[in-house]
C-alpha atoms as a PDB file:
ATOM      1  CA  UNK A   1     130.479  36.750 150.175  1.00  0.00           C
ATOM      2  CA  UNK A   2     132.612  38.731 147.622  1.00  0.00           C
ATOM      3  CA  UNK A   3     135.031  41.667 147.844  1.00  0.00           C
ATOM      4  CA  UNK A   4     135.822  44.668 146.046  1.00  0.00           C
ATOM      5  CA  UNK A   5     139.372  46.030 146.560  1.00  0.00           C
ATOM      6  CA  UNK A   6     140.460  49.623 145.977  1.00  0.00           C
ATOM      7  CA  UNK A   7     143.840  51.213 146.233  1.00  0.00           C
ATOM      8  CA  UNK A   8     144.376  53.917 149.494  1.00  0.00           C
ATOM      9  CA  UNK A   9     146.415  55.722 150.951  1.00  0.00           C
ATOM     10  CA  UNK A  10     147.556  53.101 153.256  1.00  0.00           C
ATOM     11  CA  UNK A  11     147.684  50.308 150.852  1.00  0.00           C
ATOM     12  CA  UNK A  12     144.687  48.442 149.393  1.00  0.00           C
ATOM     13  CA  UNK A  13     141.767  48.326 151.424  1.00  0.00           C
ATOM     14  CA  UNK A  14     138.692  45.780 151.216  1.00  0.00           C
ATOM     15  CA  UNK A  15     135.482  46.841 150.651  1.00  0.00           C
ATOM     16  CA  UNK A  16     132.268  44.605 151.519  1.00  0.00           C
ATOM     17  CA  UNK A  17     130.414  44.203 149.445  1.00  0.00           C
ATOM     18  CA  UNK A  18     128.116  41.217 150.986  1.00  0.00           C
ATOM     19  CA  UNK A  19     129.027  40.999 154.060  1.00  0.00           C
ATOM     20  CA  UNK A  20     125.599  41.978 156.135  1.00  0.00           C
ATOM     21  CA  UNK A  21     125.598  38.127 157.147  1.00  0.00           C
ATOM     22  CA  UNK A  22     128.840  38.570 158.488  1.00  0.00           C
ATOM     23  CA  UNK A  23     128.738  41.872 160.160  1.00  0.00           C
ATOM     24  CA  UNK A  24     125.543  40.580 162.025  1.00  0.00           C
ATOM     25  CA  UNK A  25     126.587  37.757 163.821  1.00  0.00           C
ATOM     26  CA  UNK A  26     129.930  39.324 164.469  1.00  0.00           C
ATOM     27  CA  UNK A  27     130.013  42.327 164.486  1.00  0.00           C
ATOM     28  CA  UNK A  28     127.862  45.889 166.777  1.00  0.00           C
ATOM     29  CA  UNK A  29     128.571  45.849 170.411  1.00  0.00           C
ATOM     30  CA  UNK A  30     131.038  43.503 171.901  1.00  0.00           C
ATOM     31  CA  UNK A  31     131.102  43.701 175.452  1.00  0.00           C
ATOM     32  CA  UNK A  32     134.751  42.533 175.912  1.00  0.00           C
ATOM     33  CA  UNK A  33     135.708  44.466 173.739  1.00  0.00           C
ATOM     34  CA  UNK A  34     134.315  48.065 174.907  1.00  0.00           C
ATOM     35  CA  UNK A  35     135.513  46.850 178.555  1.00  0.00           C
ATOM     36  CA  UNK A  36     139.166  46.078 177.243  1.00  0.00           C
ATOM     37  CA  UNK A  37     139.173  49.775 175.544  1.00  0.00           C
ATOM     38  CA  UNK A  38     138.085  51.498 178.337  1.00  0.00           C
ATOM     39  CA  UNK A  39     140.641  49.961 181.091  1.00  0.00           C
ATOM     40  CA  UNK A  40     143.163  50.302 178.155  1.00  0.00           C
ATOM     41  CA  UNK A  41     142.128  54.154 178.222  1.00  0.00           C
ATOM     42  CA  UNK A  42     141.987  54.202 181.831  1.00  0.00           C
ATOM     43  CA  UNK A  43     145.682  53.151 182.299  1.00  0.00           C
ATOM     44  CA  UNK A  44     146.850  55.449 179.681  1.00  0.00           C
ATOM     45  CA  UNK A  45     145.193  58.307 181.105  1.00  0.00           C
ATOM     46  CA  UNK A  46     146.931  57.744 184.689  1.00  0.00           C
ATOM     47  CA  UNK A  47     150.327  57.625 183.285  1.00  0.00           C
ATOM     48  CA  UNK A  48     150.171  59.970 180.773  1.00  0.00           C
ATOM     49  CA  UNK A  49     149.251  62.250 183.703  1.00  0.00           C
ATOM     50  CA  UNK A  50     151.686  60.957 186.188  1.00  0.00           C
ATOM     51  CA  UNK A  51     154.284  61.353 183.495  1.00  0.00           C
ATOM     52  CA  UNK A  52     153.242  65.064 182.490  1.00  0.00           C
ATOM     53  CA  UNK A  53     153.239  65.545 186.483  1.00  0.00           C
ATOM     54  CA  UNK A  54     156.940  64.337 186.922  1.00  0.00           C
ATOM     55  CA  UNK A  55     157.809  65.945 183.677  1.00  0.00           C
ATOM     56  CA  UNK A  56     156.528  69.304 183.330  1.00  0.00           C
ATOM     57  CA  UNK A  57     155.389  72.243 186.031  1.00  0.00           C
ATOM     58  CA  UNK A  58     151.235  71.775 184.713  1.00  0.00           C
ATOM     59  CA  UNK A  59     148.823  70.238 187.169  1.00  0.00           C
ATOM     60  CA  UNK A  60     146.031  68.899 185.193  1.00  0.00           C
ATOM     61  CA  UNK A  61     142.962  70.016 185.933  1.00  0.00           C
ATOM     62  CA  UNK A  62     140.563  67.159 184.838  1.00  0.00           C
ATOM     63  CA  UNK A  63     137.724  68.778 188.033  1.00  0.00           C
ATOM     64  CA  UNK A  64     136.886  71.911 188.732  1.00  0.00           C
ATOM     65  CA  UNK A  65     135.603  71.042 191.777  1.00  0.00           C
ATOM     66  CA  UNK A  66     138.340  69.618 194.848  1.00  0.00           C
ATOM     67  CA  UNK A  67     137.766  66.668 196.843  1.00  0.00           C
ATOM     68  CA  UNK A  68     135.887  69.485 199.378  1.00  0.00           C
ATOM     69  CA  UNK A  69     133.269  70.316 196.852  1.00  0.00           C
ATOM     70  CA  UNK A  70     135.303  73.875 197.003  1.00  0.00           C
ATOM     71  CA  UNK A  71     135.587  75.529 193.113  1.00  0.00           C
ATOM     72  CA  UNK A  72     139.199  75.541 192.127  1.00  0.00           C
ATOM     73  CA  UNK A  73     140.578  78.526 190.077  1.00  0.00           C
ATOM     74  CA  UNK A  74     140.674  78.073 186.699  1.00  0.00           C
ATOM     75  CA  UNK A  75     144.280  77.415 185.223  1.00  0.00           C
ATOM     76  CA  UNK A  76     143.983  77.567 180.984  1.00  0.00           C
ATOM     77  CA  UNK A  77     147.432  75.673 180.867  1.00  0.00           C
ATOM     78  CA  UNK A  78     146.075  72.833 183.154  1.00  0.00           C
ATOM     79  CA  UNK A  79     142.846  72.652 181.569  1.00  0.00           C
ATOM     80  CA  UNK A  80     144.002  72.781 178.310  1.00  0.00           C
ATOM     81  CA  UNK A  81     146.521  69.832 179.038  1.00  0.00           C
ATOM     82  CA  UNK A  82     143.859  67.702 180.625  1.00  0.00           C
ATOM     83  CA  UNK A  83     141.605  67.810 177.468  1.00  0.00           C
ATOM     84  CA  UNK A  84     144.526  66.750 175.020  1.00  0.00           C
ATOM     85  CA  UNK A  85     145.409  64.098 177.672  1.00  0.00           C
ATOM     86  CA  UNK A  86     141.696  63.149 178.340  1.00  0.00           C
ATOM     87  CA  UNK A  87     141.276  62.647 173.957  1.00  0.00           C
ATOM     88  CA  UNK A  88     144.817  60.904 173.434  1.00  0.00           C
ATOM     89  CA  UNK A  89     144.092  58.261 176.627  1.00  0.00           C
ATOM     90  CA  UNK A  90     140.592  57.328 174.614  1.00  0.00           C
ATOM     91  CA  UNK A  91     141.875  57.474 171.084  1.00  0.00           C
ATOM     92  CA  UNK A  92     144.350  54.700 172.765  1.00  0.00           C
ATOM     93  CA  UNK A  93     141.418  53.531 174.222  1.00  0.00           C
ATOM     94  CA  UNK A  94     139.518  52.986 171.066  1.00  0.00           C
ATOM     95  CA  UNK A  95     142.185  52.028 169.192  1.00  0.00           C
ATOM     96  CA  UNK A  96     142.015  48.692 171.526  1.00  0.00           C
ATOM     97  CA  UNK A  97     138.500  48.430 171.369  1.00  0.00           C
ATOM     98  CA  UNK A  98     138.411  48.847 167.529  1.00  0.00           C
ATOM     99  CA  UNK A  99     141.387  46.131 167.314  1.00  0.00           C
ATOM    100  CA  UNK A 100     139.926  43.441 169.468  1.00  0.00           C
ATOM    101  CA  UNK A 101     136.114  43.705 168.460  1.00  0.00           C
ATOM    102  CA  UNK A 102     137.286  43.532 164.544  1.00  0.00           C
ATOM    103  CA  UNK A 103     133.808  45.288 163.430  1.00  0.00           C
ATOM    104  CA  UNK A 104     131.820  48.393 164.023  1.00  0.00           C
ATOM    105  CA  UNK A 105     134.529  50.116 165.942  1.00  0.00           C
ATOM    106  CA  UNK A 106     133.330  53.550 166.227  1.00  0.00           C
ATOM    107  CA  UNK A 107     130.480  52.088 168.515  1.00  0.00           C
ATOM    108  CA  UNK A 108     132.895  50.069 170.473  1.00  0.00           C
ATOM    109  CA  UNK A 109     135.201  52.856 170.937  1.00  0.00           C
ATOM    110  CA  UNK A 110     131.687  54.646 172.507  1.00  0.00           C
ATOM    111  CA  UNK A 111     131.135  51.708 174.606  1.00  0.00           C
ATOM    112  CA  UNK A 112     134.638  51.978 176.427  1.00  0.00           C
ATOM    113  CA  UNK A 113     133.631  55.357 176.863  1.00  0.00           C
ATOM    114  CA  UNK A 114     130.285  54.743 178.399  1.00  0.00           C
ATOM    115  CA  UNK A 115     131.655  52.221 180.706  1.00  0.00           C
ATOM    116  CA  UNK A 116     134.290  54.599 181.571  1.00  0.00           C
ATOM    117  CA  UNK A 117     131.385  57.347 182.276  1.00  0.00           C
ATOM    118  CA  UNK A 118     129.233  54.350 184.626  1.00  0.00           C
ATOM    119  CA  UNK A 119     132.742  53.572 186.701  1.00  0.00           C
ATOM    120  CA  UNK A 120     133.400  57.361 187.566  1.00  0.00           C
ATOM    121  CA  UNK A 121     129.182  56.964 188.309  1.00  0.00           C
ATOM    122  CA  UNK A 122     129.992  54.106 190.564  1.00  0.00           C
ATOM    123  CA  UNK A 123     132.497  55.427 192.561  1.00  0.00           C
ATOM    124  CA  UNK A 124     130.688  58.986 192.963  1.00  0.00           C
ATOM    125  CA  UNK A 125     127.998  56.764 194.308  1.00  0.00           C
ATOM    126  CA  UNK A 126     130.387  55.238 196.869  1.00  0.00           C
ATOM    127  CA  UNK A 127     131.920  58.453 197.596  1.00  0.00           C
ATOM    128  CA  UNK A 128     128.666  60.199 198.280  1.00  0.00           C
ATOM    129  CA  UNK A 129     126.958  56.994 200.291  1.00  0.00           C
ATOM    130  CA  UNK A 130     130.015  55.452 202.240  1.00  0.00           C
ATOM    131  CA  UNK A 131     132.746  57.863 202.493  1.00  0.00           C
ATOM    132  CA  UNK A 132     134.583  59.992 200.169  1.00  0.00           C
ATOM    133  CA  UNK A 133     137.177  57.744 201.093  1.00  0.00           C
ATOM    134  CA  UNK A 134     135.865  54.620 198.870  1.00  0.00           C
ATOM    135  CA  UNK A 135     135.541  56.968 195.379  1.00  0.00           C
ATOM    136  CA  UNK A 136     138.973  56.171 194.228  1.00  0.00           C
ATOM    137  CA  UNK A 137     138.722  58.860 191.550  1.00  0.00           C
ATOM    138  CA  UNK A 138     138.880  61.809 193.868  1.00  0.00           C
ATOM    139  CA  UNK A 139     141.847  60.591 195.167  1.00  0.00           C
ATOM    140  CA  UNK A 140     143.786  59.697 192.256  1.00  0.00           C
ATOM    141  CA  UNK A 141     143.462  63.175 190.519  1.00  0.00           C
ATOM    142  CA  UNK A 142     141.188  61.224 187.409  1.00  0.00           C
ATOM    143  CA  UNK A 143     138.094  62.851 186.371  1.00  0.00           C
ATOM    144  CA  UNK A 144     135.272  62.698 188.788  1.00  0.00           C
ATOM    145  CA  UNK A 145     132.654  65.195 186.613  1.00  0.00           C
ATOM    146  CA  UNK A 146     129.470  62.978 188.296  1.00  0.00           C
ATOM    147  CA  UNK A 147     130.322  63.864 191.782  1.00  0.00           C
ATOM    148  CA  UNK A 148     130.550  67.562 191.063  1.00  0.00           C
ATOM    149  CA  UNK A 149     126.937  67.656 189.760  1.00  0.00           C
ATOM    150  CA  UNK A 150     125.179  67.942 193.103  1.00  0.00           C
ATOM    151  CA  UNK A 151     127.805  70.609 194.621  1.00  0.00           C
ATOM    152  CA  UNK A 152     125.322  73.885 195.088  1.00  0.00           C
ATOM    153  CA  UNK A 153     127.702  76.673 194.126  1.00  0.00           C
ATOM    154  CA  UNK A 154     129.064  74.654 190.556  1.00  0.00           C
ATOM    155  CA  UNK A 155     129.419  77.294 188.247  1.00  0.00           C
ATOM    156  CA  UNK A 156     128.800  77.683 184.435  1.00  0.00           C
ATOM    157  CA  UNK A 157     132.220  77.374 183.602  1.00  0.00           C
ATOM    158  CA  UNK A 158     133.071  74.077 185.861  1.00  0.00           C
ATOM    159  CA  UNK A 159     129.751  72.801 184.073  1.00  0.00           C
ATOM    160  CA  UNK A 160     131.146  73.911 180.956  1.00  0.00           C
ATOM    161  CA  UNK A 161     134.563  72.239 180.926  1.00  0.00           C
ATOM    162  CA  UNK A 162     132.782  69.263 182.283  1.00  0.00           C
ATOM    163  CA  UNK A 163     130.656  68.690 178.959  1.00  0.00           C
ATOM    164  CA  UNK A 164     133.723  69.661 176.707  1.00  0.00           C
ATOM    165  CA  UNK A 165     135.513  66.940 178.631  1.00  0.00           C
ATOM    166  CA  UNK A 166     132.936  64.023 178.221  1.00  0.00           C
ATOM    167  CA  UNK A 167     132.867  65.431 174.468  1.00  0.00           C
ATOM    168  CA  UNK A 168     135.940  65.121 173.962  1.00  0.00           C
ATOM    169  CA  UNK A 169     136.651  61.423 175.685  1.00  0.00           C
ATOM    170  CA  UNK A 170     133.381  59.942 173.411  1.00  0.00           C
ATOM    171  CA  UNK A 171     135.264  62.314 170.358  1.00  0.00           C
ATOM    172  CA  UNK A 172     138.441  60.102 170.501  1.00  0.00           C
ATOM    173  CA  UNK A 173     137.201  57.320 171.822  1.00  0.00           C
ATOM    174  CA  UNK A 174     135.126  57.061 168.414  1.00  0.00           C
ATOM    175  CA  UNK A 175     138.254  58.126 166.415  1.00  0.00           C
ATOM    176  CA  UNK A 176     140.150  55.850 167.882  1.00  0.00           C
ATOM    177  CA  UNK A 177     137.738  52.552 167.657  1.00  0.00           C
ATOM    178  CA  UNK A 178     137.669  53.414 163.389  1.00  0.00           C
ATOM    179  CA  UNK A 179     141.715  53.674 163.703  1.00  0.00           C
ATOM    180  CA  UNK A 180     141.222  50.557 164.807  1.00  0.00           C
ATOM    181  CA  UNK A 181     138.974  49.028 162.960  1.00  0.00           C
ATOM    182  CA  UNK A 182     141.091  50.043 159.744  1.00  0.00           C
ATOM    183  CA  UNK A 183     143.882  47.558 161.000  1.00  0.00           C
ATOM    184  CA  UNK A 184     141.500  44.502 159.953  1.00  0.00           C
ATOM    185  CA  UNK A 185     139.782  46.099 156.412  1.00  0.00           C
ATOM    186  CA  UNK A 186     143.785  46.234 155.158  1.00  0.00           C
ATOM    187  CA  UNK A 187     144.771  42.926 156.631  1.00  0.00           C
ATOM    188  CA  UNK A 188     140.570  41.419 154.822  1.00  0.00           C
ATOM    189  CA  UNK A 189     142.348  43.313 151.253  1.00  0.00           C
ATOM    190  CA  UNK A 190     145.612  41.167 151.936  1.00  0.00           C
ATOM    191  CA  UNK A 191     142.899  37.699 152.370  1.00  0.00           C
ATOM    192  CA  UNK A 192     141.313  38.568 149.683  1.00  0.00           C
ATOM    193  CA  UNK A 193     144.344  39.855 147.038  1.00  0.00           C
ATOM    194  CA  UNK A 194     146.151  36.233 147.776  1.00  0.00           C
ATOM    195  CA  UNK A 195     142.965  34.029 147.571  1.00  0.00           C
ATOM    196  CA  UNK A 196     141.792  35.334 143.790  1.00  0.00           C
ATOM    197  CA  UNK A 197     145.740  34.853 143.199  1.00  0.00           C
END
């Protein structure tokens, strides 16, 4: 295994040169990882909203659609808020992924938001077969875009917002994992600079 090391803007930074044998047994999906990110972006996202709640007059609008199945009005302040809020939560989110799983964490940072994407599917899933009751998303005011799918008068717009949301969650979520990520290719320059010292 051997190094190259080049000079960045945030300090030397390693570059692999042989390090396939490495990256393979240690490195593409980590489970843990992914699951850590997304209850790390989880988390964020309810307090950054309960604190922009208790802080400013905006009401995010993360659904379109009510716990009723009713449309809402569209509010550009709300939705606008809920998109920056719904990015920074998963660029936290795969910051923490990228940090913990060491390699490959773009992909991680996708995998917290994938599991993210199958818990709001689970608790749709309870919502629509035991009681609206048991999807805890509805509830809370978090994003609940797969329960909306099946309402019959969704519109083009709450379909819309719905993709630029989940674009925007898998956008910094991916962001965030290489953010994270980075932390470990400066600290591998640092190995590396006091080893062929």
């Amino acid at each position: 295994m051997s190094y190259q090391t080049r000079t960045g803007r945030g300090g030397r930074v390693a570059t692999e040169t042989e390090l396939s044998g490495i990256r393979h047994r240690f490195g593409r999906g980590d489970i843990v990882a992914s699951l850590l990110g997304m209850l790390t972006a989880l988390g964020t996202l309810a307090l950054v909203a309960a604190a922009l709640a208790a802080l400013t007059t905006i009401e995010l609008q993360t659904n379109l659609i009510n716990e009723q199945g009713a449309l809402d009005e569209i509010e550009v302040a709300g939705t606008i808020a809920a998109v920056v809020v719904v990015f920074v939560a998963f660029l936290i989110g795969g910051i923490a992924a990228g940090r913990i799983a060491r390699y490959d964490g773009g992909m991680n940072g996708i995998g917290a938001a994938l599991w993210f994407l199958l818990l709001v599917a689970v608790f749709a899933a309870l919502g629509a077969w035991v009681g609206e009751e048991y999807n805890a998303f509805a509830g809370a005011g978090l994003p609940n875009w797969v329960a909306q799918i099946d309402v019959e008068d969704v519109t083009t717009a709450a379909i819309v917002m719905s993709i630029v949301f989940v674009v925007t969650m898998f956008a910094g979520a991916y962001l965030g994992g290489r953010i994270g990520e980075s932390y470990h290719r400066r600290v591998d320059a640092a190995i590396v600079e006091e080893t062929v010292r």
